[in-house]
C-alpha atoms as a PDB file:
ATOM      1  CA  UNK A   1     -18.915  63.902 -24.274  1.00  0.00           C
ATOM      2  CA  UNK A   2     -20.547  60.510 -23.655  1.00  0.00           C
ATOM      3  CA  UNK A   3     -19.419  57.549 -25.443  1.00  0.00           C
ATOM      4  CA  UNK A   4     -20.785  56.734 -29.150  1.00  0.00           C
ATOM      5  CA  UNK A   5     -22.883  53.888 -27.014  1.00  0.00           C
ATOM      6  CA  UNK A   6     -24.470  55.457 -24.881  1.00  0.00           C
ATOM      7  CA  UNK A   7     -26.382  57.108 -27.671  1.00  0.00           C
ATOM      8  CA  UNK A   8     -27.910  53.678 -28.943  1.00  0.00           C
ATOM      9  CA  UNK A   9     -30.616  54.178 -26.477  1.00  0.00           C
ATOM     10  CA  UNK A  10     -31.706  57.301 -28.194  1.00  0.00           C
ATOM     11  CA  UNK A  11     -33.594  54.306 -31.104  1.00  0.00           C
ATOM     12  CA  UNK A  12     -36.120  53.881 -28.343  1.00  0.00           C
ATOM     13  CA  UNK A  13     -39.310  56.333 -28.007  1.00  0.00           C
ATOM     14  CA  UNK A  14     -39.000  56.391 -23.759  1.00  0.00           C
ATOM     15  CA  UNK A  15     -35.591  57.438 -23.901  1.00  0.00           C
ATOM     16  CA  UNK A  16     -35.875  60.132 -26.687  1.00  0.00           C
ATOM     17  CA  UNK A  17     -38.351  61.729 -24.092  1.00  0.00           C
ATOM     18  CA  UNK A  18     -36.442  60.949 -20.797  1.00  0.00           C
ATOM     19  CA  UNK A  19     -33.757  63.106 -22.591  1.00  0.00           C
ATOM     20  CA  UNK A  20     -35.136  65.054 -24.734  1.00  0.00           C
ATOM     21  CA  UNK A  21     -32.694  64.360 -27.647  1.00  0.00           C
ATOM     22  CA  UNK A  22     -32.933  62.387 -31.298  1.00  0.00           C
ATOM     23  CA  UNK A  23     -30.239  60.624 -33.518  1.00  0.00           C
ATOM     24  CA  UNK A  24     -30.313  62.472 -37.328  1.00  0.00           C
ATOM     25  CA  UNK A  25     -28.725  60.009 -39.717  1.00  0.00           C
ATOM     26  CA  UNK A  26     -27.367  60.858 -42.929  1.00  0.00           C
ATOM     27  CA  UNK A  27     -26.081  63.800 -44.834  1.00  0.00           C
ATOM     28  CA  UNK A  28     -29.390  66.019 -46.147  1.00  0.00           C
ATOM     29  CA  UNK A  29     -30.711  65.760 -42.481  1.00  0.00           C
ATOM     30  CA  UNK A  30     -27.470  66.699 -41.099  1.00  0.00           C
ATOM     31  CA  UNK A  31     -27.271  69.428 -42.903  1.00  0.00           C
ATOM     32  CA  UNK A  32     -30.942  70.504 -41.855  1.00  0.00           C
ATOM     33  CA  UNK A  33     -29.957  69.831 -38.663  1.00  0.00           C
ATOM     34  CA  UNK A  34     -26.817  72.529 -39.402  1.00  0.00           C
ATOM     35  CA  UNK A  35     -28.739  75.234 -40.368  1.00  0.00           C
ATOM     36  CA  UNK A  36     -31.557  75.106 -38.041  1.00  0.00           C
ATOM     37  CA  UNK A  37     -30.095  76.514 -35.192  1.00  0.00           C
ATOM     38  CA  UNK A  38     -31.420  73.351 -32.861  1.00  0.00           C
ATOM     39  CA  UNK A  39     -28.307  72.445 -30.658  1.00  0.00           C
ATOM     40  CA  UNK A  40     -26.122  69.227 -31.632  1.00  0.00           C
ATOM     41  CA  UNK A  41     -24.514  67.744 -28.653  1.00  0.00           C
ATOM     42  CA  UNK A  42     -22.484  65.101 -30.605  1.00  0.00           C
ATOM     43  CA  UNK A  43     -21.386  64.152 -34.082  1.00  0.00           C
ATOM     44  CA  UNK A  44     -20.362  60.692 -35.392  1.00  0.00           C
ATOM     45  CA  UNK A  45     -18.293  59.750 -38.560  1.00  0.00           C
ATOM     46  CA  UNK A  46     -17.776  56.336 -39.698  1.00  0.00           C
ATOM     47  CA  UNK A  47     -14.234  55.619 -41.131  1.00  0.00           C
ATOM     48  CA  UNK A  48     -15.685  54.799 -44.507  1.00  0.00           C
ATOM     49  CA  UNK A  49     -17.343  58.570 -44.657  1.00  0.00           C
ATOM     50  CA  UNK A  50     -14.081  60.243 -44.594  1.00  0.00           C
ATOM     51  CA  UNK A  51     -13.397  58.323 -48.292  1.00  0.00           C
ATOM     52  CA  UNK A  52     -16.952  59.351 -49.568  1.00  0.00           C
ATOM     53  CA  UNK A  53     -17.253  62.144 -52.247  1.00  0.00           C
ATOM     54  CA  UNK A  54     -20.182  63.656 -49.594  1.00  0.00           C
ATOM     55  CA  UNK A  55     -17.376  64.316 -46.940  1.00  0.00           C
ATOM     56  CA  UNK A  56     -15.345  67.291 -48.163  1.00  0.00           C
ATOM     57  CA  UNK A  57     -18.552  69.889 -48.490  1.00  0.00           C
ATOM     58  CA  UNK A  58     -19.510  67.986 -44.924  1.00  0.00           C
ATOM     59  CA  UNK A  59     -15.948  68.752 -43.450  1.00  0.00           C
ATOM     60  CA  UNK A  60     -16.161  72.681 -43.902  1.00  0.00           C
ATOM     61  CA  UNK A  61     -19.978  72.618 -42.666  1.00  0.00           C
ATOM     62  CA  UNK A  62     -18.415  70.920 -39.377  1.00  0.00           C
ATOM     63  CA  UNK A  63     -15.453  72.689 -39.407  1.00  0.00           C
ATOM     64  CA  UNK A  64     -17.859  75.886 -38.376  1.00  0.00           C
ATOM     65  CA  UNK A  65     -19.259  74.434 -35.727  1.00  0.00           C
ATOM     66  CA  UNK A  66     -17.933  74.006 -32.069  1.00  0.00           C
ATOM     67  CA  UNK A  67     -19.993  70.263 -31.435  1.00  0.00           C
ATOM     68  CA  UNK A  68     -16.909  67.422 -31.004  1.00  0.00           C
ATOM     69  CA  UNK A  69     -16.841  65.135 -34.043  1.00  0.00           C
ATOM     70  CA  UNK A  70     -15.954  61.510 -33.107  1.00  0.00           C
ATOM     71  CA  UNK A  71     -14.655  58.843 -35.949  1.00  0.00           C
ATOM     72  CA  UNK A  72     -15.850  55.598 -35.039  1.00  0.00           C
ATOM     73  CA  UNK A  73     -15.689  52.286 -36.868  1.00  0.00           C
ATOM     74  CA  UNK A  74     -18.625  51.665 -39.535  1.00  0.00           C
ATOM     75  CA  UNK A  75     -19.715  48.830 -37.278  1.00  0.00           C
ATOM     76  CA  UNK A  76     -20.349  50.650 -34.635  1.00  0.00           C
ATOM     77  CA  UNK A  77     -21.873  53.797 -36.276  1.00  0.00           C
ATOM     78  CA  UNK A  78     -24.388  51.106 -37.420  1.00  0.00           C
ATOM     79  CA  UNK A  79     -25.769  50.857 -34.011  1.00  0.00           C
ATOM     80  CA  UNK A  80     -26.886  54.224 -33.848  1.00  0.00           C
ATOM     81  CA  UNK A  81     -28.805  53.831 -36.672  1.00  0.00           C
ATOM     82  CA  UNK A  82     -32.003  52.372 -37.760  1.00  0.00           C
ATOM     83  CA  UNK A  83     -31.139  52.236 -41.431  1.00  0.00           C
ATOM     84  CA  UNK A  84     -29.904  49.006 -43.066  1.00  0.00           C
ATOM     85  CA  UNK A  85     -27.227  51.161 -45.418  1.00  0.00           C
ATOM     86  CA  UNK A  86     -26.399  54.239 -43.353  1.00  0.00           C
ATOM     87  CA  UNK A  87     -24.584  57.048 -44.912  1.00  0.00           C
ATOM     88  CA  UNK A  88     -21.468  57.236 -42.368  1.00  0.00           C
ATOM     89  CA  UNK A  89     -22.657  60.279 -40.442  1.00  0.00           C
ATOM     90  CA  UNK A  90     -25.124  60.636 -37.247  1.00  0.00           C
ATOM     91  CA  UNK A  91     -26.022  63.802 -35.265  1.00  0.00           C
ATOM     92  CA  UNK A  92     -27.146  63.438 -31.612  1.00  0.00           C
ATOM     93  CA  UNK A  93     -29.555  66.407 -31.649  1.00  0.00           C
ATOM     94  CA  UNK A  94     -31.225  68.097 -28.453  1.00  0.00           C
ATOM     95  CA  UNK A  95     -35.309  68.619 -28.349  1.00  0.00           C
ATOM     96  CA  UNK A  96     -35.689  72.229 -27.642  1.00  0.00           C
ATOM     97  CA  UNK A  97     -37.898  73.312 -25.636  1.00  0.00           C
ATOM     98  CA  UNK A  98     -41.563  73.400 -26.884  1.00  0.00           C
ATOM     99  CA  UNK A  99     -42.979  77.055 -27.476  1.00  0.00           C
ATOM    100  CA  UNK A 100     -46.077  78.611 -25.660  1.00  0.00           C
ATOM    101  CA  UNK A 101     -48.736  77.336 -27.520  1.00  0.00           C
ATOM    102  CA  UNK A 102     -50.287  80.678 -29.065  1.00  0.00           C
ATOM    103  CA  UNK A 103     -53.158  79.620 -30.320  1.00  0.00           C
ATOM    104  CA  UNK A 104     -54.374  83.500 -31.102  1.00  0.00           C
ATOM    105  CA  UNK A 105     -51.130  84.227 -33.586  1.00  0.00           C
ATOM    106  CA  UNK A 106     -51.645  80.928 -35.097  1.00  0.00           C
ATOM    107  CA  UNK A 107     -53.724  80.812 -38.526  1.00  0.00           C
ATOM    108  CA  UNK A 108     -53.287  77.485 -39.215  1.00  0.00           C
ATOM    109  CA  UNK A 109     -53.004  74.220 -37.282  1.00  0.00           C
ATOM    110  CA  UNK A 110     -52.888  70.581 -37.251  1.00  0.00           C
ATOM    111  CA  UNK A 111     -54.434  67.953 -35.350  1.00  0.00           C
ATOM    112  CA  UNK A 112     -53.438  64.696 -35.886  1.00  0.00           C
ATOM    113  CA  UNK A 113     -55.535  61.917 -33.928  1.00  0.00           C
ATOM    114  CA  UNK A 114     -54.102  58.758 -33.417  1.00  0.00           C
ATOM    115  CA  UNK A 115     -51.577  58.551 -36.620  1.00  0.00           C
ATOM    116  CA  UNK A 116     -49.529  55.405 -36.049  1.00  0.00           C
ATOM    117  CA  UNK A 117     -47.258  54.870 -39.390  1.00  0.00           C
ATOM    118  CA  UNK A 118     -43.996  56.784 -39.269  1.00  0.00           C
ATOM    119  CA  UNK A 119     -43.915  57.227 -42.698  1.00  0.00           C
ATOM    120  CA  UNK A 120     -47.690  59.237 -42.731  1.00  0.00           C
ATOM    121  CA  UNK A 121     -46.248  61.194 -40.203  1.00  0.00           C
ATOM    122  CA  UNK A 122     -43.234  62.213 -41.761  1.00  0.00           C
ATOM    123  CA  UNK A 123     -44.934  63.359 -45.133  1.00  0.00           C
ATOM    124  CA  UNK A 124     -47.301  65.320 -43.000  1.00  0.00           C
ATOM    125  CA  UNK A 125     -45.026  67.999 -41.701  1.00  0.00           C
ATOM    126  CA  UNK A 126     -42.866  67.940 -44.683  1.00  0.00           C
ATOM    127  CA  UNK A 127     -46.060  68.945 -46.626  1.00  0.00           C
ATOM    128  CA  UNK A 128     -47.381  71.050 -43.459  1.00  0.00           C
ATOM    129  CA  UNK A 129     -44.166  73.176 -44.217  1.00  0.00           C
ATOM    130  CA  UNK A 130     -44.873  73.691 -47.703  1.00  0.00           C
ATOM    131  CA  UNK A 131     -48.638  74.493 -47.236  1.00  0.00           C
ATOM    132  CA  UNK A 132     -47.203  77.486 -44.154  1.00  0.00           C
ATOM    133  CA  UNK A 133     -49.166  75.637 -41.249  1.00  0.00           C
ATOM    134  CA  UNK A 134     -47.815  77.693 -38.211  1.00  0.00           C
ATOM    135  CA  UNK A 135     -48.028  74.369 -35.906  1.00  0.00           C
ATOM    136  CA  UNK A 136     -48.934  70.466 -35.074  1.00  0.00           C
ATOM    137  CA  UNK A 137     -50.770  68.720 -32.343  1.00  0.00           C
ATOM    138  CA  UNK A 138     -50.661  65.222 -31.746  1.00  0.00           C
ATOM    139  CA  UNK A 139     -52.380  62.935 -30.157  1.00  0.00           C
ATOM    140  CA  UNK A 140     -50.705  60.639 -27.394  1.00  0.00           C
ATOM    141  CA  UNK A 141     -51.374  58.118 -29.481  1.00  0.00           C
ATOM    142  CA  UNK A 142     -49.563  59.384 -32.235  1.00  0.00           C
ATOM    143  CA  UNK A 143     -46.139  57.689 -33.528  1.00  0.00           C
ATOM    144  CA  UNK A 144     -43.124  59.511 -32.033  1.00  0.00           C
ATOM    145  CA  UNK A 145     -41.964  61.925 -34.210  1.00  0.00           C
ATOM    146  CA  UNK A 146     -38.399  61.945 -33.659  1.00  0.00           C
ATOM    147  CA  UNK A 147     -38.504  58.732 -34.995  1.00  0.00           C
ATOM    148  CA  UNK A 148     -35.694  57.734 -37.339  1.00  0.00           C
ATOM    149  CA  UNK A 149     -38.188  56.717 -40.474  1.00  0.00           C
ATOM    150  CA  UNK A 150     -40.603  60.013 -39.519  1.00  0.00           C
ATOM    151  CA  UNK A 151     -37.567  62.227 -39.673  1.00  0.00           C
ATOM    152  CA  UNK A 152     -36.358  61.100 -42.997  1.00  0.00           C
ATOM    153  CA  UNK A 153     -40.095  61.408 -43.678  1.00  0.00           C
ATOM    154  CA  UNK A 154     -39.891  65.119 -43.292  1.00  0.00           C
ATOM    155  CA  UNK A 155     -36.700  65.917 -45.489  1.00  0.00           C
ATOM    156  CA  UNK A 156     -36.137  68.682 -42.628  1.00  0.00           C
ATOM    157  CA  UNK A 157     -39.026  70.178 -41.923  1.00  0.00           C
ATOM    158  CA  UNK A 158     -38.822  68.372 -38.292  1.00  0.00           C
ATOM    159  CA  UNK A 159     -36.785  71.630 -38.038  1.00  0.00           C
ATOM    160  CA  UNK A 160     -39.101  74.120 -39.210  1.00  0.00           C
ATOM    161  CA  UNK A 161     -42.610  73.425 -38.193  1.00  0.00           C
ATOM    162  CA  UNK A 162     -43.527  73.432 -34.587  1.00  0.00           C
ATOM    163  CA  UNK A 163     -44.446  69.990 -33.628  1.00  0.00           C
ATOM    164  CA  UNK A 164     -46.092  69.532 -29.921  1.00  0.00           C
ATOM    165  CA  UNK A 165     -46.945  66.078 -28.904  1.00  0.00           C
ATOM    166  CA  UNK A 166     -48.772  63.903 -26.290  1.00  0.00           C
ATOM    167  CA  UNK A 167     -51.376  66.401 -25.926  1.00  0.00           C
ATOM    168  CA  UNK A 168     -55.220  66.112 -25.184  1.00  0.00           C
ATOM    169  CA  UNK A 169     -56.518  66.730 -28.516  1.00  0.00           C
ATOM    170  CA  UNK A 170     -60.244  67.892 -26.668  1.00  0.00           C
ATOM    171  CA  UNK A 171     -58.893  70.119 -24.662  1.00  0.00           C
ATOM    172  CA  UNK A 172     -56.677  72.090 -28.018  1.00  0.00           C
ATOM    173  CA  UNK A 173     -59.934  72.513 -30.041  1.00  0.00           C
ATOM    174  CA  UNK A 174     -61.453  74.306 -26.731  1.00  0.00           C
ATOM    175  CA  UNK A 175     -58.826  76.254 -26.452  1.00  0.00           C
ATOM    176  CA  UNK A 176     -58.458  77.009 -30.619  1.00  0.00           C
ATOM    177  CA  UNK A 177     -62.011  77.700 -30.592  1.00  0.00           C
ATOM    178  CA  UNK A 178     -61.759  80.092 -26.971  1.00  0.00           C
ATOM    179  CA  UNK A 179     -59.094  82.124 -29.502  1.00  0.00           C
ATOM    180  CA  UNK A 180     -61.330  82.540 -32.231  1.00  0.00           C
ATOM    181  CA  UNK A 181     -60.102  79.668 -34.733  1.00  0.00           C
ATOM    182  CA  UNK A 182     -62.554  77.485 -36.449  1.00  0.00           C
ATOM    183  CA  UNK A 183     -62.253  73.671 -36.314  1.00  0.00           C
ATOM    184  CA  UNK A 184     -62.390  71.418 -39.245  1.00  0.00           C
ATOM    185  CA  UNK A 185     -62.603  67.198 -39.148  1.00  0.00           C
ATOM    186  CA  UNK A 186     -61.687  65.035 -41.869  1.00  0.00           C
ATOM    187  CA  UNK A 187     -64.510  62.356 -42.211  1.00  0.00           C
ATOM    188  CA  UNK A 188     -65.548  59.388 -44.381  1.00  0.00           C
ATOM    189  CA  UNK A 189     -69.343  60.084 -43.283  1.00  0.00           C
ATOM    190  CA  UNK A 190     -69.965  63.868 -43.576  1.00  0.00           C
ATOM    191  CA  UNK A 191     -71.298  64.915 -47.264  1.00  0.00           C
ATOM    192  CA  UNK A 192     -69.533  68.581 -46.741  1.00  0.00           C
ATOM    193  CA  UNK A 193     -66.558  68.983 -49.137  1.00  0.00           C
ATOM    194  CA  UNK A 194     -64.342  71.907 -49.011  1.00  0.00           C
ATOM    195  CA  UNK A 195     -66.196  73.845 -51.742  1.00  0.00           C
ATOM    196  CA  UNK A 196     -68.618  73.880 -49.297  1.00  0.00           C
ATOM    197  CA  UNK A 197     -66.426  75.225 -46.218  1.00  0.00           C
ATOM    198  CA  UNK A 198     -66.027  79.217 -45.391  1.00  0.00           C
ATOM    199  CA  UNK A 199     -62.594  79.524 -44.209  1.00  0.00           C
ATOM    200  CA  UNK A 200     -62.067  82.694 -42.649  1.00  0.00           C
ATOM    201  CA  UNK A 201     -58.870  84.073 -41.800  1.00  0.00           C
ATOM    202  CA  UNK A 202     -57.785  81.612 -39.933  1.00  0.00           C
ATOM    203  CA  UNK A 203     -58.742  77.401 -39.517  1.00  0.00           C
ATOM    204  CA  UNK A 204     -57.514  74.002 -37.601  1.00  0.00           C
ATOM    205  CA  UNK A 205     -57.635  70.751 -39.521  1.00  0.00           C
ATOM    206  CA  UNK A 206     -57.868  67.378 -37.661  1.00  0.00           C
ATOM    207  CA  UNK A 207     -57.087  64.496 -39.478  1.00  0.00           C
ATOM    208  CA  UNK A 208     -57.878  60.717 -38.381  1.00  0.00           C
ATOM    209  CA  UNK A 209     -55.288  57.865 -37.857  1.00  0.00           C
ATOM    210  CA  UNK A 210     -54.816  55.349 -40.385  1.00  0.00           C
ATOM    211  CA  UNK A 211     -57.410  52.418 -38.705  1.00  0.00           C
ATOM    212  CA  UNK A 212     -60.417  54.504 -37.793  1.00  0.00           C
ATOM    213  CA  UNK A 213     -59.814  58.148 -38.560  1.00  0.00           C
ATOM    214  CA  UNK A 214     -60.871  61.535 -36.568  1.00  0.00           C
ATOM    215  CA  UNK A 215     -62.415  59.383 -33.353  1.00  0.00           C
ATOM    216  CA  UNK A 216     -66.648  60.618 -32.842  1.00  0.00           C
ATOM    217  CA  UNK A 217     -65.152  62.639 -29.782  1.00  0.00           C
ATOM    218  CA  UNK A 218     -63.395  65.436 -31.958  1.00  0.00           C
ATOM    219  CA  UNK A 219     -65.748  65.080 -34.945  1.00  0.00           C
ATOM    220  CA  UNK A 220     -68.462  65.820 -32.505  1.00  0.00           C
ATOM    221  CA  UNK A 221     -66.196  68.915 -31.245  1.00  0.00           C
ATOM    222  CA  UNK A 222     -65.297  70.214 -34.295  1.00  0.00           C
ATOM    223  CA  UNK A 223     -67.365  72.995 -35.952  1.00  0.00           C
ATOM    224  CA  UNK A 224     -67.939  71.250 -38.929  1.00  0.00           C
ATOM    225  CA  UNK A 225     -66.690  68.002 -40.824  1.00  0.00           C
ATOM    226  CA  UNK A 226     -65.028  67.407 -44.516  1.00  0.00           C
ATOM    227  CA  UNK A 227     -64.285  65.182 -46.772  1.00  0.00           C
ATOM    228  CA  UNK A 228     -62.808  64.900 -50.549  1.00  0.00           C
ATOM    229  CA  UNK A 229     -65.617  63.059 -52.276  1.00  0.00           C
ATOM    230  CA  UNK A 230     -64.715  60.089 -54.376  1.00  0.00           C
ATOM    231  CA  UNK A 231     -64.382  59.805 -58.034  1.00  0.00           C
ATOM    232  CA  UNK A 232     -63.779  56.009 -58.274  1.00  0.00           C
ATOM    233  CA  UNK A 233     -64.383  53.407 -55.843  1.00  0.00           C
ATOM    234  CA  UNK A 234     -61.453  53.245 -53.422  1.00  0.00           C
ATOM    235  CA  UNK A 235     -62.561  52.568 -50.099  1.00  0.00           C
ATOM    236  CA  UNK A 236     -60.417  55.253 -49.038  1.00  0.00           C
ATOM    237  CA  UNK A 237     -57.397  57.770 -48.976  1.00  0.00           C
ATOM    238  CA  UNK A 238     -54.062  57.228 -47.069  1.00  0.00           C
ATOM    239  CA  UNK A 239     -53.937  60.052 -44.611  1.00  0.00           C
ATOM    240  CA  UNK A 240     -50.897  61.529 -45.141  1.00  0.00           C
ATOM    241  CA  UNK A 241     -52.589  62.038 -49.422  1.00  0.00           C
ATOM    242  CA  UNK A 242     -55.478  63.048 -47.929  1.00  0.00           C
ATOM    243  CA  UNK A 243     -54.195  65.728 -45.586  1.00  0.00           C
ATOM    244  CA  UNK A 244     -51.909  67.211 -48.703  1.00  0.00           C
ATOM    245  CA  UNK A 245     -55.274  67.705 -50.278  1.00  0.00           C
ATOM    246  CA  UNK A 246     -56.643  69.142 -47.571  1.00  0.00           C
ATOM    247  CA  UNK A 247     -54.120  71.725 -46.898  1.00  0.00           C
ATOM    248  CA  UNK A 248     -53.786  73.279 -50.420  1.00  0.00           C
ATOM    249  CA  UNK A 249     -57.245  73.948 -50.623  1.00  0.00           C
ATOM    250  CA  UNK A 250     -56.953  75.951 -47.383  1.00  0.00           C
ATOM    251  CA  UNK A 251     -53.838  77.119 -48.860  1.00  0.00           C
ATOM    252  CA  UNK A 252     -55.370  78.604 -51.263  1.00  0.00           C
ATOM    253  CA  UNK A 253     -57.901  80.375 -49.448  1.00  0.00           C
ATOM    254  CA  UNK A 254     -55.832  81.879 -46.374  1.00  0.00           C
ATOM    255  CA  UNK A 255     -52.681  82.803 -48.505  1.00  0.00           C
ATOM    256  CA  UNK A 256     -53.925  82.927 -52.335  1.00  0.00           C
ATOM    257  CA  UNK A 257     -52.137  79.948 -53.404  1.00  0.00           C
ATOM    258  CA  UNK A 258     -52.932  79.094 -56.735  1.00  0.00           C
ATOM    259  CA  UNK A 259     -54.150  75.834 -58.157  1.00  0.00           C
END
């Protein structure tokens, strides 16, 4: 195993990607990290963690696994992290490997053009899990999202929603639309709401980043635009309220969720 600091390059985006592996920090995303199945190349304890009420349910979880645990001074354990009062315990957690983007088993996707705060991001897939979307696109303009403050963002559901990134956000709507699968864009313009929408059996959502939303490109793409008309005068929604919206009330009509 490599030493504790040559993890502390894993807090930069380039070499997350050069090596396809994340830092999880703290003891609810540990223990998402646990149970996922995703493979954990190296755990880190700082001394103060092994006094914490937290550790003994955290010992037996580790004491199952076969990844080396390393106790390292709090000082140092701070450098892994990107917190400003960690919680004593960081996983060093391996990407795996994308799947096969299938767009024809897929019945509901995300597109996310151009989303730049971490903490949007992060509230995204946690509510993308709750609302069963089977996948996410982003742009490669999107924020990473094995970042530190987009992973607390999703609570775990990093772990459970398929997340594919840098891609050509064009070329997945031709390809969503080759396999049958409508295309919907979020926008401020359009007069369509989504009492107004047939959804089918099966729909893609884009949604815009925070500065200037879906760009004309995909709007133009898309089969047809939405929006969630105003009551007051707000100039606008935050995305990551916006999408929530948007995904309950195709929620409702692909898997009979109730209001």
């Amino acid at each position: 195993m490599a030493s504790w600091k040559s993890y502390t390059q894993l807090l930069k985006k380039n070499k997350r990607a050069e090596h396809r592996q994340f830092l999880v920090e703290g003891v609810r995303l540990s223990q998402e990290a646990l149970a996922s199945g995703w493979e954990i190349e190296a755990i880190f304890l700082g001394e103060s963690f092994l006094e914490s009420p937290q550790y003994p349910a955290m010992e037996r979880l580790l004491g199952q696994q076969s990844v080396p645990v390393t106790v390292i001074s709090d000082n140092n354990l701070k450098k892994l992290c990107d917190t400003q009062t960690p919680q004593g315990i960081v996983f060093v957690v391996n990407q795996p490997s994308p799947p096969a983007a299938n767009y024809s088993q897929q019945r509901f996707v995300l597109l996310l053009d151009g989303l730049r705060d971490p903490g949007n991001l992060g509230t995204l897939i946690r509510s993308a899990h709750w609302f069963g979307v089977d996948g996410i696109y982003c742009s490669q303009d999107c924020v990473d999202p094995y970042n530190g403050k987009v992973l607390r963002g999703t609570m775990g559901s990093i772990f459970h929603v398929p997340v594919f990134t840098d891609r050509d956000l064009s070329a997945v709507v031709s390809d969503l639309q080759e396999s049958g699968m409508p295309v919907l864009a979020s926008s401020l313009e359009t007069r369509h709401s989504m009492d107004e929408i047939t959804i089918g059996d099966r729909i893609a959502l884009i949604l815009g980043g925070e500065a200037r939303g879906v760009s004309r490109e995909l709007q133009t793409l898309a089969d047809s635009t939405v929006r969630i008309p105003p009551v007051g005068n707000a100039e606008s929604l935050n995305v990551s309220v916006a999408g929530g919206i948007f995904m309950h009330q195709i929620a409702k009509h692909l898997f009979g969720v109730s209001t």
